[in-house]
Protein backbone atom coordinates (compact mmCIF):
# COMPACT_ATOMS: atom_id res chain seq x y z
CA UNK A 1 37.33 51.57 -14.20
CA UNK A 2 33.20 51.35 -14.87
CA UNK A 3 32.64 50.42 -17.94
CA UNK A 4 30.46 53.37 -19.27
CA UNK A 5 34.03 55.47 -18.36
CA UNK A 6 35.68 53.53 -20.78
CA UNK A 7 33.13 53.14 -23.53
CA UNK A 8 32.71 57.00 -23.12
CA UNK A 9 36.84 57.87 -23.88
CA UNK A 10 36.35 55.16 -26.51
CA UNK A 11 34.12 56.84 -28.48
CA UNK A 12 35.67 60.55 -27.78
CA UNK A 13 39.05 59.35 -29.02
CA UNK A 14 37.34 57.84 -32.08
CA UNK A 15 35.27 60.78 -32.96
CA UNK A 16 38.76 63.36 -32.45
CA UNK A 17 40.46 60.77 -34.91
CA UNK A 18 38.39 60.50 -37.33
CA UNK A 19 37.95 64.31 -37.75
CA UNK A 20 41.56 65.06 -37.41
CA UNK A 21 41.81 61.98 -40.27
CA UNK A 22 38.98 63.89 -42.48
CA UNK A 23 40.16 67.48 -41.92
CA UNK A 24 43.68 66.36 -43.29
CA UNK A 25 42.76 64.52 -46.75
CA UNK A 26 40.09 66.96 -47.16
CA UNK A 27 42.95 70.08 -47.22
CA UNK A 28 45.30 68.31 -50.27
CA UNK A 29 44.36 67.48 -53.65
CA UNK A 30 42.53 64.90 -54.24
CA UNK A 31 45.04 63.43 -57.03
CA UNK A 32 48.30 63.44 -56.89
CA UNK A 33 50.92 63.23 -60.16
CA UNK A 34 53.36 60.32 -59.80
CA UNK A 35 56.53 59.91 -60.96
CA UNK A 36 55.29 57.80 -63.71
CA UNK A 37 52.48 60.67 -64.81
CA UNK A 38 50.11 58.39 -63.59
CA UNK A 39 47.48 60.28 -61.08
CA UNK A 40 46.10 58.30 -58.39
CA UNK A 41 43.28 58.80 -55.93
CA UNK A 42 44.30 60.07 -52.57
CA UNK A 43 41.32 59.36 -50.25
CA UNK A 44 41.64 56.10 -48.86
CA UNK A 45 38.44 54.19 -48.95
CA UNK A 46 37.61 56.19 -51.62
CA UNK A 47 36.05 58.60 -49.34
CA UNK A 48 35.57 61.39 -52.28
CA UNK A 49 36.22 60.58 -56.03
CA UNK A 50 37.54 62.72 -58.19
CA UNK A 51 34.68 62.63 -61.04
CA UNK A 52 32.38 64.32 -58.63
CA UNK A 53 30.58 67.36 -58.83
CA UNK A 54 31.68 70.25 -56.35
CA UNK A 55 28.22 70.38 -54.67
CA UNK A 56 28.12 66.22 -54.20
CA UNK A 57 31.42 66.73 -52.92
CA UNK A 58 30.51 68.98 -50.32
CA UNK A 59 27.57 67.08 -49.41
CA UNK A 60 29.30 64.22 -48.79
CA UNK A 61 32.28 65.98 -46.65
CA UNK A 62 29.53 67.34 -44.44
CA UNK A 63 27.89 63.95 -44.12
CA UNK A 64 30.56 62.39 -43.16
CA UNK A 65 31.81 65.20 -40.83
CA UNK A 66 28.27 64.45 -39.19
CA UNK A 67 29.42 60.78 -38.50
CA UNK A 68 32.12 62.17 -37.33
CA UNK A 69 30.61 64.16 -34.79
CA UNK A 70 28.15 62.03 -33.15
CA UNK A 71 30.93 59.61 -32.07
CA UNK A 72 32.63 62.52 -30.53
CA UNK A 73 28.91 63.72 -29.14
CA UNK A 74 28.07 59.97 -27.73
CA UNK A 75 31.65 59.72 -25.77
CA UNK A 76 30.77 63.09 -24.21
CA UNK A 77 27.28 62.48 -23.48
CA UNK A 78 28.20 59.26 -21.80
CA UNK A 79 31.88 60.29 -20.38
CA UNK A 80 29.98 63.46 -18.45
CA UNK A 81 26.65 61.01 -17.22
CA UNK A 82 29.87 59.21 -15.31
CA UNK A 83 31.00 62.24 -13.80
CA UNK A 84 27.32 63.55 -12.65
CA UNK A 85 26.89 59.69 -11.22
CA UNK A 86 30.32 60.45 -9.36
CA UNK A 87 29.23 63.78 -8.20
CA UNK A 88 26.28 63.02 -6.87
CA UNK A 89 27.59 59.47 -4.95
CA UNK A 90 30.31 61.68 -3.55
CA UNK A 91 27.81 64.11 -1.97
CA UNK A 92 25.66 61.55 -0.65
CA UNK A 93 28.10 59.79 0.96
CA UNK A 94 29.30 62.91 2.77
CA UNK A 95 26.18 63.51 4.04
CA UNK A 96 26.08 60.21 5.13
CA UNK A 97 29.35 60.69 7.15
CA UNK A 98 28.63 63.72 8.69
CA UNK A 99 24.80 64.02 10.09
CA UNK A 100 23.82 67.26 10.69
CA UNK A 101 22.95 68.96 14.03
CA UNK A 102 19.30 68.60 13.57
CA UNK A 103 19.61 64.84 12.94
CA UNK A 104 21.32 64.09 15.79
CA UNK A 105 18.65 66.30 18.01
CA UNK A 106 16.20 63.75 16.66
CA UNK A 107 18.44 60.42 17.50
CA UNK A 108 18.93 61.28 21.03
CA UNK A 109 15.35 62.08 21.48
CA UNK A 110 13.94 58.83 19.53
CA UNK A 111 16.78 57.32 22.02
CA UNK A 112 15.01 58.72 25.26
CA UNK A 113 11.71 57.77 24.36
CA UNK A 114 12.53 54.22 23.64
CA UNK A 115 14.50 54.07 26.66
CA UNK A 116 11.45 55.29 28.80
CA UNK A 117 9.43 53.23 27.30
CA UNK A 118 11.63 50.54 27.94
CA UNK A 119 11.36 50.86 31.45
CA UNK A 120 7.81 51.48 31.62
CA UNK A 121 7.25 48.25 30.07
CA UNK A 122 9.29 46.62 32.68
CA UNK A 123 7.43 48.29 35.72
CA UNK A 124 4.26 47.03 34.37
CA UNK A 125 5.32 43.65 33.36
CA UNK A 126 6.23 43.16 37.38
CA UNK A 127 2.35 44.10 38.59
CA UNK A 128 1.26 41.57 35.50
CA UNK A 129 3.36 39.11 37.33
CA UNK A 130 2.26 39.94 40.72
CA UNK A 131 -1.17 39.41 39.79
CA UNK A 132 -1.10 35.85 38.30
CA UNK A 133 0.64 34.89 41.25
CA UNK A 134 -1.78 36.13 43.58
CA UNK A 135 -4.04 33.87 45.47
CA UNK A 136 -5.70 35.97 47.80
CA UNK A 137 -9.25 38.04 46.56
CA UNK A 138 -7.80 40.89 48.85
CA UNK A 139 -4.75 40.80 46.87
CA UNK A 140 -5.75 40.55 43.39
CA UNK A 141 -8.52 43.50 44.10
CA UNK A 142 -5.23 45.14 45.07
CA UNK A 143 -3.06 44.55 42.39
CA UNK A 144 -5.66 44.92 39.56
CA UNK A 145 -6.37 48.69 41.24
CA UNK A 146 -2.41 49.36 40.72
CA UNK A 147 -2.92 48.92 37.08
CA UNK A 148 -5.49 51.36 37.27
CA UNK A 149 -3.36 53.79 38.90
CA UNK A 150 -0.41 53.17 36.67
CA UNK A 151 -2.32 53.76 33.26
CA UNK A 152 -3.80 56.98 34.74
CA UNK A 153 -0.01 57.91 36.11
CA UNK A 154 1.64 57.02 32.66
CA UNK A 155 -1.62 58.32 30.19
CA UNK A 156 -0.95 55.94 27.91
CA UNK A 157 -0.73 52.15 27.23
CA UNK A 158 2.70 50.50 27.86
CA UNK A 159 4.60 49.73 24.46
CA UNK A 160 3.02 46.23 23.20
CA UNK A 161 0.73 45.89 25.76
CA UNK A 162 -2.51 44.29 24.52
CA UNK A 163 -5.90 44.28 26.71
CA UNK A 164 -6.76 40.60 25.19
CA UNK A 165 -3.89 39.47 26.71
CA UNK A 166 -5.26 40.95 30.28
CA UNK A 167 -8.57 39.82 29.74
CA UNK A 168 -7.54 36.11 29.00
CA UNK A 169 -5.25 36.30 32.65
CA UNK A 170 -8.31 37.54 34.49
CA UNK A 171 -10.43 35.24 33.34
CA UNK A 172 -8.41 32.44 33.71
CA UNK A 173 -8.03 33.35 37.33
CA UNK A 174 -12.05 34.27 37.33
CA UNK A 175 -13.23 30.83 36.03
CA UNK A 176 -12.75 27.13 37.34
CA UNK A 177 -14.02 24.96 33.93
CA UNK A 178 -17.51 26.95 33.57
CA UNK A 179 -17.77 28.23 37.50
CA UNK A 180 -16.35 30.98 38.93
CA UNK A 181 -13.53 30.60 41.33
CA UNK A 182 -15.16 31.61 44.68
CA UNK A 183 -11.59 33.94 45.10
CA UNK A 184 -13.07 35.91 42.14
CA UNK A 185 -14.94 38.25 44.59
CA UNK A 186 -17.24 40.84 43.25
CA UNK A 187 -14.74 43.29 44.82
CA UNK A 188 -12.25 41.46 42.20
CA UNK A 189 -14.91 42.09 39.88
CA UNK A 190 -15.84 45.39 40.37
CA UNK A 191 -11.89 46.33 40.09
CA UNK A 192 -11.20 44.43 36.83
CA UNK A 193 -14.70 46.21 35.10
CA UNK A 194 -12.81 49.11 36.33
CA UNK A 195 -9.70 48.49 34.90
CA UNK A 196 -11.32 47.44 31.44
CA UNK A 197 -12.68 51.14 31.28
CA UNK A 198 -9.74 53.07 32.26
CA UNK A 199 -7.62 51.09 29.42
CA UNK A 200 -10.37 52.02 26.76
CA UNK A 201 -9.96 55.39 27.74
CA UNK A 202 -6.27 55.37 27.22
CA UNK A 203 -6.57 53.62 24.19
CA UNK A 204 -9.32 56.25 22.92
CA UNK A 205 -9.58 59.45 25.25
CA UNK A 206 -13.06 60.32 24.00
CA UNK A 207 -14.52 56.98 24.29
CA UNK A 208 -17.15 57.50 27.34
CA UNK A 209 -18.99 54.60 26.86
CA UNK A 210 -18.72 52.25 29.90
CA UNK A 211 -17.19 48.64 27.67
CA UNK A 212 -17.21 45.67 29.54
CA UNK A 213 -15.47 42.36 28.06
């Protein structure tokens, strides 16, 4: 049992007794006659004496009866915070269990677009490969107009696809040390500059500038 349960029926038992303790020695006299004629104080602890003035009395009962209460007041306070924590766990793991209709809507869509993605990214990763394999200037022209095509077919950029990436391929292919690779043909050329603007246009639809790299 969590501790705040306990502490909380603690303190309600506590407060009930001592009330129920009060109420009773309050309700008899406060002396009673022995069978010796001696009179002896009745409140134990010497909660009232019997010198005192009605009014002190009764300001005293009421004090204490205050005490009283906010022992009684604290184990409630705390005894129904466990309850609302209870509550409000027991609703949220409900919810948890049973998603509703809308959620699940949203799952298998999030679902379809990942998995479309997915294979996007695959069919584009392929013509990447192609085209550092390719040798040929005829070829690479080729290939490097399929990516053009693709972007345009798709209207978007494939999921983690980054142009610096691209650019370092082509020019690796482009340059031999600090001269160009005489398959870099300004077919090639032409086709990558291409390229370069279609993916800025993907990547911003408004852009018109013409960005080389």
């Amino acid at each position: 049992m969590p501790f705040r349960n306990i502490a909380g029926i603690l303190f309600c038992i506590l407060g009930l007794q001592l009330q129920v303790t009060f109420c009773f020695n309050s309700f008899i006299p406060s002396r009673i006659v022995g069978s010796f004629g001696k009179s002896e104080p009745l409140l134990a602890g010497n909660l009232i004496t019997t010198d005192a003035e009605p009014q002190t009395i009764s300001n005293s009962i009421m004090g204490k009866f205050s005490k009283f209460n906010s022992f009684a007041a604290i184990g409630i306070v705390l005894a129904s915070s466990v309850t609302k924590t209870r509550v409000n766990a027991a609703t949220e793991q409900a919810y948890l269990r049973e998603p509703t209709v809308d959620f699940k809507e949203e799952e298998k869509k999030v679902a379809a677009f990942q998995s479309l993605q997915k294979q996007i990214r695959i069919k584009w990763d392929a013509i990447i490969d192609r085209l550092q394999a390719s040798e040929e200037p005829a070829e690479t022209e080729s290939i490097i107009r399929e990516m053009i095509a693709y972007l345009q077919g798709i209207q978007s950029i494939p999921q983690g696809v980054k142009k610096l990436e691209i650019v370092k391929l082509c020019r690796k292919k482009k340059f031999l040390g600090k001269k160009i690779n005489p398959k870099w043909t300004k077919e090639v050329e032409i086709a990558y500059e291409a390229f370069i603007q279609e993916f800025n246009r993907q990547v911003l639809p408004n852009n018109k500038s013409e960005s080389r790299i």
